[in-house]
N, C-alpha and C. Protein backbone atom coordinates (compact mmCIF):
# COMPACT_ATOMS: atom_id res chain seq x y z
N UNK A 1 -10.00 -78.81 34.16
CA UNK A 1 -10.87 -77.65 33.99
C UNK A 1 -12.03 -78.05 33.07
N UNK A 2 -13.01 -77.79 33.13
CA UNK A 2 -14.33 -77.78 32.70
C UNK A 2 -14.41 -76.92 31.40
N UNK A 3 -14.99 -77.75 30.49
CA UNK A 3 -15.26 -76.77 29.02
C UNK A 3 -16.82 -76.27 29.07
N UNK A 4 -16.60 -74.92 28.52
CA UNK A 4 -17.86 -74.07 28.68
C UNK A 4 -18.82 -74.72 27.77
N UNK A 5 -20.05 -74.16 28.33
CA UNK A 5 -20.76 -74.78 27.96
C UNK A 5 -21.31 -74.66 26.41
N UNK A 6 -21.67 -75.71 25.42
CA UNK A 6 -21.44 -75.72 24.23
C UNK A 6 -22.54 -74.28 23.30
N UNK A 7 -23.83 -73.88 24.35
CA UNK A 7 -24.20 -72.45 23.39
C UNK A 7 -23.13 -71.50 24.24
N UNK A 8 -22.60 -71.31 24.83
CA UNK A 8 -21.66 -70.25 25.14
C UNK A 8 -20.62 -70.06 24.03
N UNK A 9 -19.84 -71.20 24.24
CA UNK A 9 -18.68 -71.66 23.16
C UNK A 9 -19.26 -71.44 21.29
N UNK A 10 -20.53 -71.60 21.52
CA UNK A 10 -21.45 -71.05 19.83
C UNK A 10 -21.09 -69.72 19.76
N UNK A 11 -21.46 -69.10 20.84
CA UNK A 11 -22.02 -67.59 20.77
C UNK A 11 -20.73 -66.75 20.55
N UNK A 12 -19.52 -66.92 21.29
CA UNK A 12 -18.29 -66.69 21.24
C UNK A 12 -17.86 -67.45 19.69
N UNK A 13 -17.55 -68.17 19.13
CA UNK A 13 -17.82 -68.25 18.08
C UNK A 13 -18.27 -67.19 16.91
N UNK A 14 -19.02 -66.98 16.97
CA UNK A 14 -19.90 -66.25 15.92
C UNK A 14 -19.79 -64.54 15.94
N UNK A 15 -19.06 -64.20 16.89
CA UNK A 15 -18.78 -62.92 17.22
C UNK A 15 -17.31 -62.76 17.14
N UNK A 16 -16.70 -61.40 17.18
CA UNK A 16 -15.24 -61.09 17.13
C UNK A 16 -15.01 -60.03 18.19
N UNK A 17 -16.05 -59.52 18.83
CA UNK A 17 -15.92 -57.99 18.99
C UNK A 17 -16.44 -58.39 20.92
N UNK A 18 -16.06 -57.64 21.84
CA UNK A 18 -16.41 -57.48 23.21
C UNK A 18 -16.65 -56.13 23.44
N UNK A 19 -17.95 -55.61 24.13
CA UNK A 19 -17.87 -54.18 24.10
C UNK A 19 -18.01 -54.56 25.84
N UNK A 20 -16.79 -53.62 26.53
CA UNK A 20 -17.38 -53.72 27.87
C UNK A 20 -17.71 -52.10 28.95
N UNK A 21 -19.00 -51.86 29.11
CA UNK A 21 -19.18 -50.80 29.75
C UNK A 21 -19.19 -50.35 30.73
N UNK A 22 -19.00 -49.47 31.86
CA UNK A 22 -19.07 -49.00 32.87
C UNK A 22 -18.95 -47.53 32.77
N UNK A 23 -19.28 -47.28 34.70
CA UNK A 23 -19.72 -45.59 34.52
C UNK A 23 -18.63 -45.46 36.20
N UNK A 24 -18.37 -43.95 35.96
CA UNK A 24 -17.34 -43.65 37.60
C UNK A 24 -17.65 -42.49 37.55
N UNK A 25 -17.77 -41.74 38.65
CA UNK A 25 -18.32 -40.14 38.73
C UNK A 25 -19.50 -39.72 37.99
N UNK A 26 -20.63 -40.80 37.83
CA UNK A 26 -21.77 -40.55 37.00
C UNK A 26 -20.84 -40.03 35.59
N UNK A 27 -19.82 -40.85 35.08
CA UNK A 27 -18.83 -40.20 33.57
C UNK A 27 -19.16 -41.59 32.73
N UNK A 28 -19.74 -42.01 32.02
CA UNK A 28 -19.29 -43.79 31.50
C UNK A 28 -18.30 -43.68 30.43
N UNK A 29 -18.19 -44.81 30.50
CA UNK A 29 -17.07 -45.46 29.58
C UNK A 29 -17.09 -46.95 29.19
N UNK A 30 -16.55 -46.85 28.13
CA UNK A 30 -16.56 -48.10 26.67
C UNK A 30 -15.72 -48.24 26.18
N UNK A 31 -14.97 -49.61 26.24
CA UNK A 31 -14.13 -50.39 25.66
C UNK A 31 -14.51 -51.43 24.50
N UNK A 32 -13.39 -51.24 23.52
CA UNK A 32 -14.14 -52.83 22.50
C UNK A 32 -12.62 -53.48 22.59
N UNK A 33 -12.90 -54.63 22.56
CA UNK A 33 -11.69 -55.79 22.09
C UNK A 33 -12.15 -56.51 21.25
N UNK A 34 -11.47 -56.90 20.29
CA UNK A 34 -11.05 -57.79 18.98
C UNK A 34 -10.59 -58.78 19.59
N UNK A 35 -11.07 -60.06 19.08
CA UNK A 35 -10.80 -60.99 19.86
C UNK A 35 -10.99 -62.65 18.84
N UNK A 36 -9.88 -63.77 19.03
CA UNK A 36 -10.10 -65.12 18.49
C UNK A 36 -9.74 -65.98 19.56
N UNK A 37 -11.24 -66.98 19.21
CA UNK A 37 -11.29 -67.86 20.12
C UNK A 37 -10.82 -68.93 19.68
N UNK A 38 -10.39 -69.44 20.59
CA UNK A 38 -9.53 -70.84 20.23
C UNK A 38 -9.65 -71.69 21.52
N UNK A 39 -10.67 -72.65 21.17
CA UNK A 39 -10.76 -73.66 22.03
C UNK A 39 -11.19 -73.08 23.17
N UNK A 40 -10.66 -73.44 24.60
CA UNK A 40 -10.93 -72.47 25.56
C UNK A 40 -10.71 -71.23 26.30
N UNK A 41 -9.49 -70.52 25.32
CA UNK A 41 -8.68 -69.54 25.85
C UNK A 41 -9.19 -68.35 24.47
N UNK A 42 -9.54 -67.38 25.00
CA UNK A 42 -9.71 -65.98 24.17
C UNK A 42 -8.41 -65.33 24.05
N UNK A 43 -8.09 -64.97 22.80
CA UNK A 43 -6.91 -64.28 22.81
C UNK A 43 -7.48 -62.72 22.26
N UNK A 44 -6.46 -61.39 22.89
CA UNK A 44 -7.51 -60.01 22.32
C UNK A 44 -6.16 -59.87 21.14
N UNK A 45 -6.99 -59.11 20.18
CA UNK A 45 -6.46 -58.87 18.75
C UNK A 45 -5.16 -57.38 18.81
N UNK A 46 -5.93 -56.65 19.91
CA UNK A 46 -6.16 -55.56 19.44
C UNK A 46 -6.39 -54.35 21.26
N UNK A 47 -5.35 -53.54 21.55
CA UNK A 47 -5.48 -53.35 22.77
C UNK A 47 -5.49 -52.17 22.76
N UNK A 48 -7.11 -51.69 22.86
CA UNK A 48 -7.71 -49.91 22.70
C UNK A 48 -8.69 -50.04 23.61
N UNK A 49 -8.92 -48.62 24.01
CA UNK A 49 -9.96 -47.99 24.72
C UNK A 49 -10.48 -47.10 24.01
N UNK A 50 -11.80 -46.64 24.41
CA UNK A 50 -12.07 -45.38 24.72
C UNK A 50 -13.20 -44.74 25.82
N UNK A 51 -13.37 -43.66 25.37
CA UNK A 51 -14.45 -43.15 26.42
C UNK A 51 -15.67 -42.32 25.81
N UNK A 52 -16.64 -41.97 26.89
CA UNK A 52 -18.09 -40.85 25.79
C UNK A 52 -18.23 -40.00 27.23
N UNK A 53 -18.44 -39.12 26.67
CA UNK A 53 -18.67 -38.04 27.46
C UNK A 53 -19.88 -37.53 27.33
């Protein structure tokens, strides 16, 4: 397997946090994960949701 590429692997680095967004029924929604990187595998800290109305 191929190691990402070295500003990716920076950028991940330097951050802890993933916010990931999407929308369903014109409703969105937002997730964060906590997260440590290690080498090539992300591990999440921390397993929450939520939503905005």
């Amino acid at each position: 397997m191929n190691k990402p590429d070295k500003k990716i692997t920076e950028f991940i680095l330097k951050h802890h946090v993933l916010t990931l967004a999407t929308s369903a029924d014109n409703s969105p929604w937002c997730a964060n994960c906590f997260y440590v990187y290690s080498c090539s595998l992300i591990i999440p800290l921390k397993n929450s949701t939520s939503f905005f109305k």
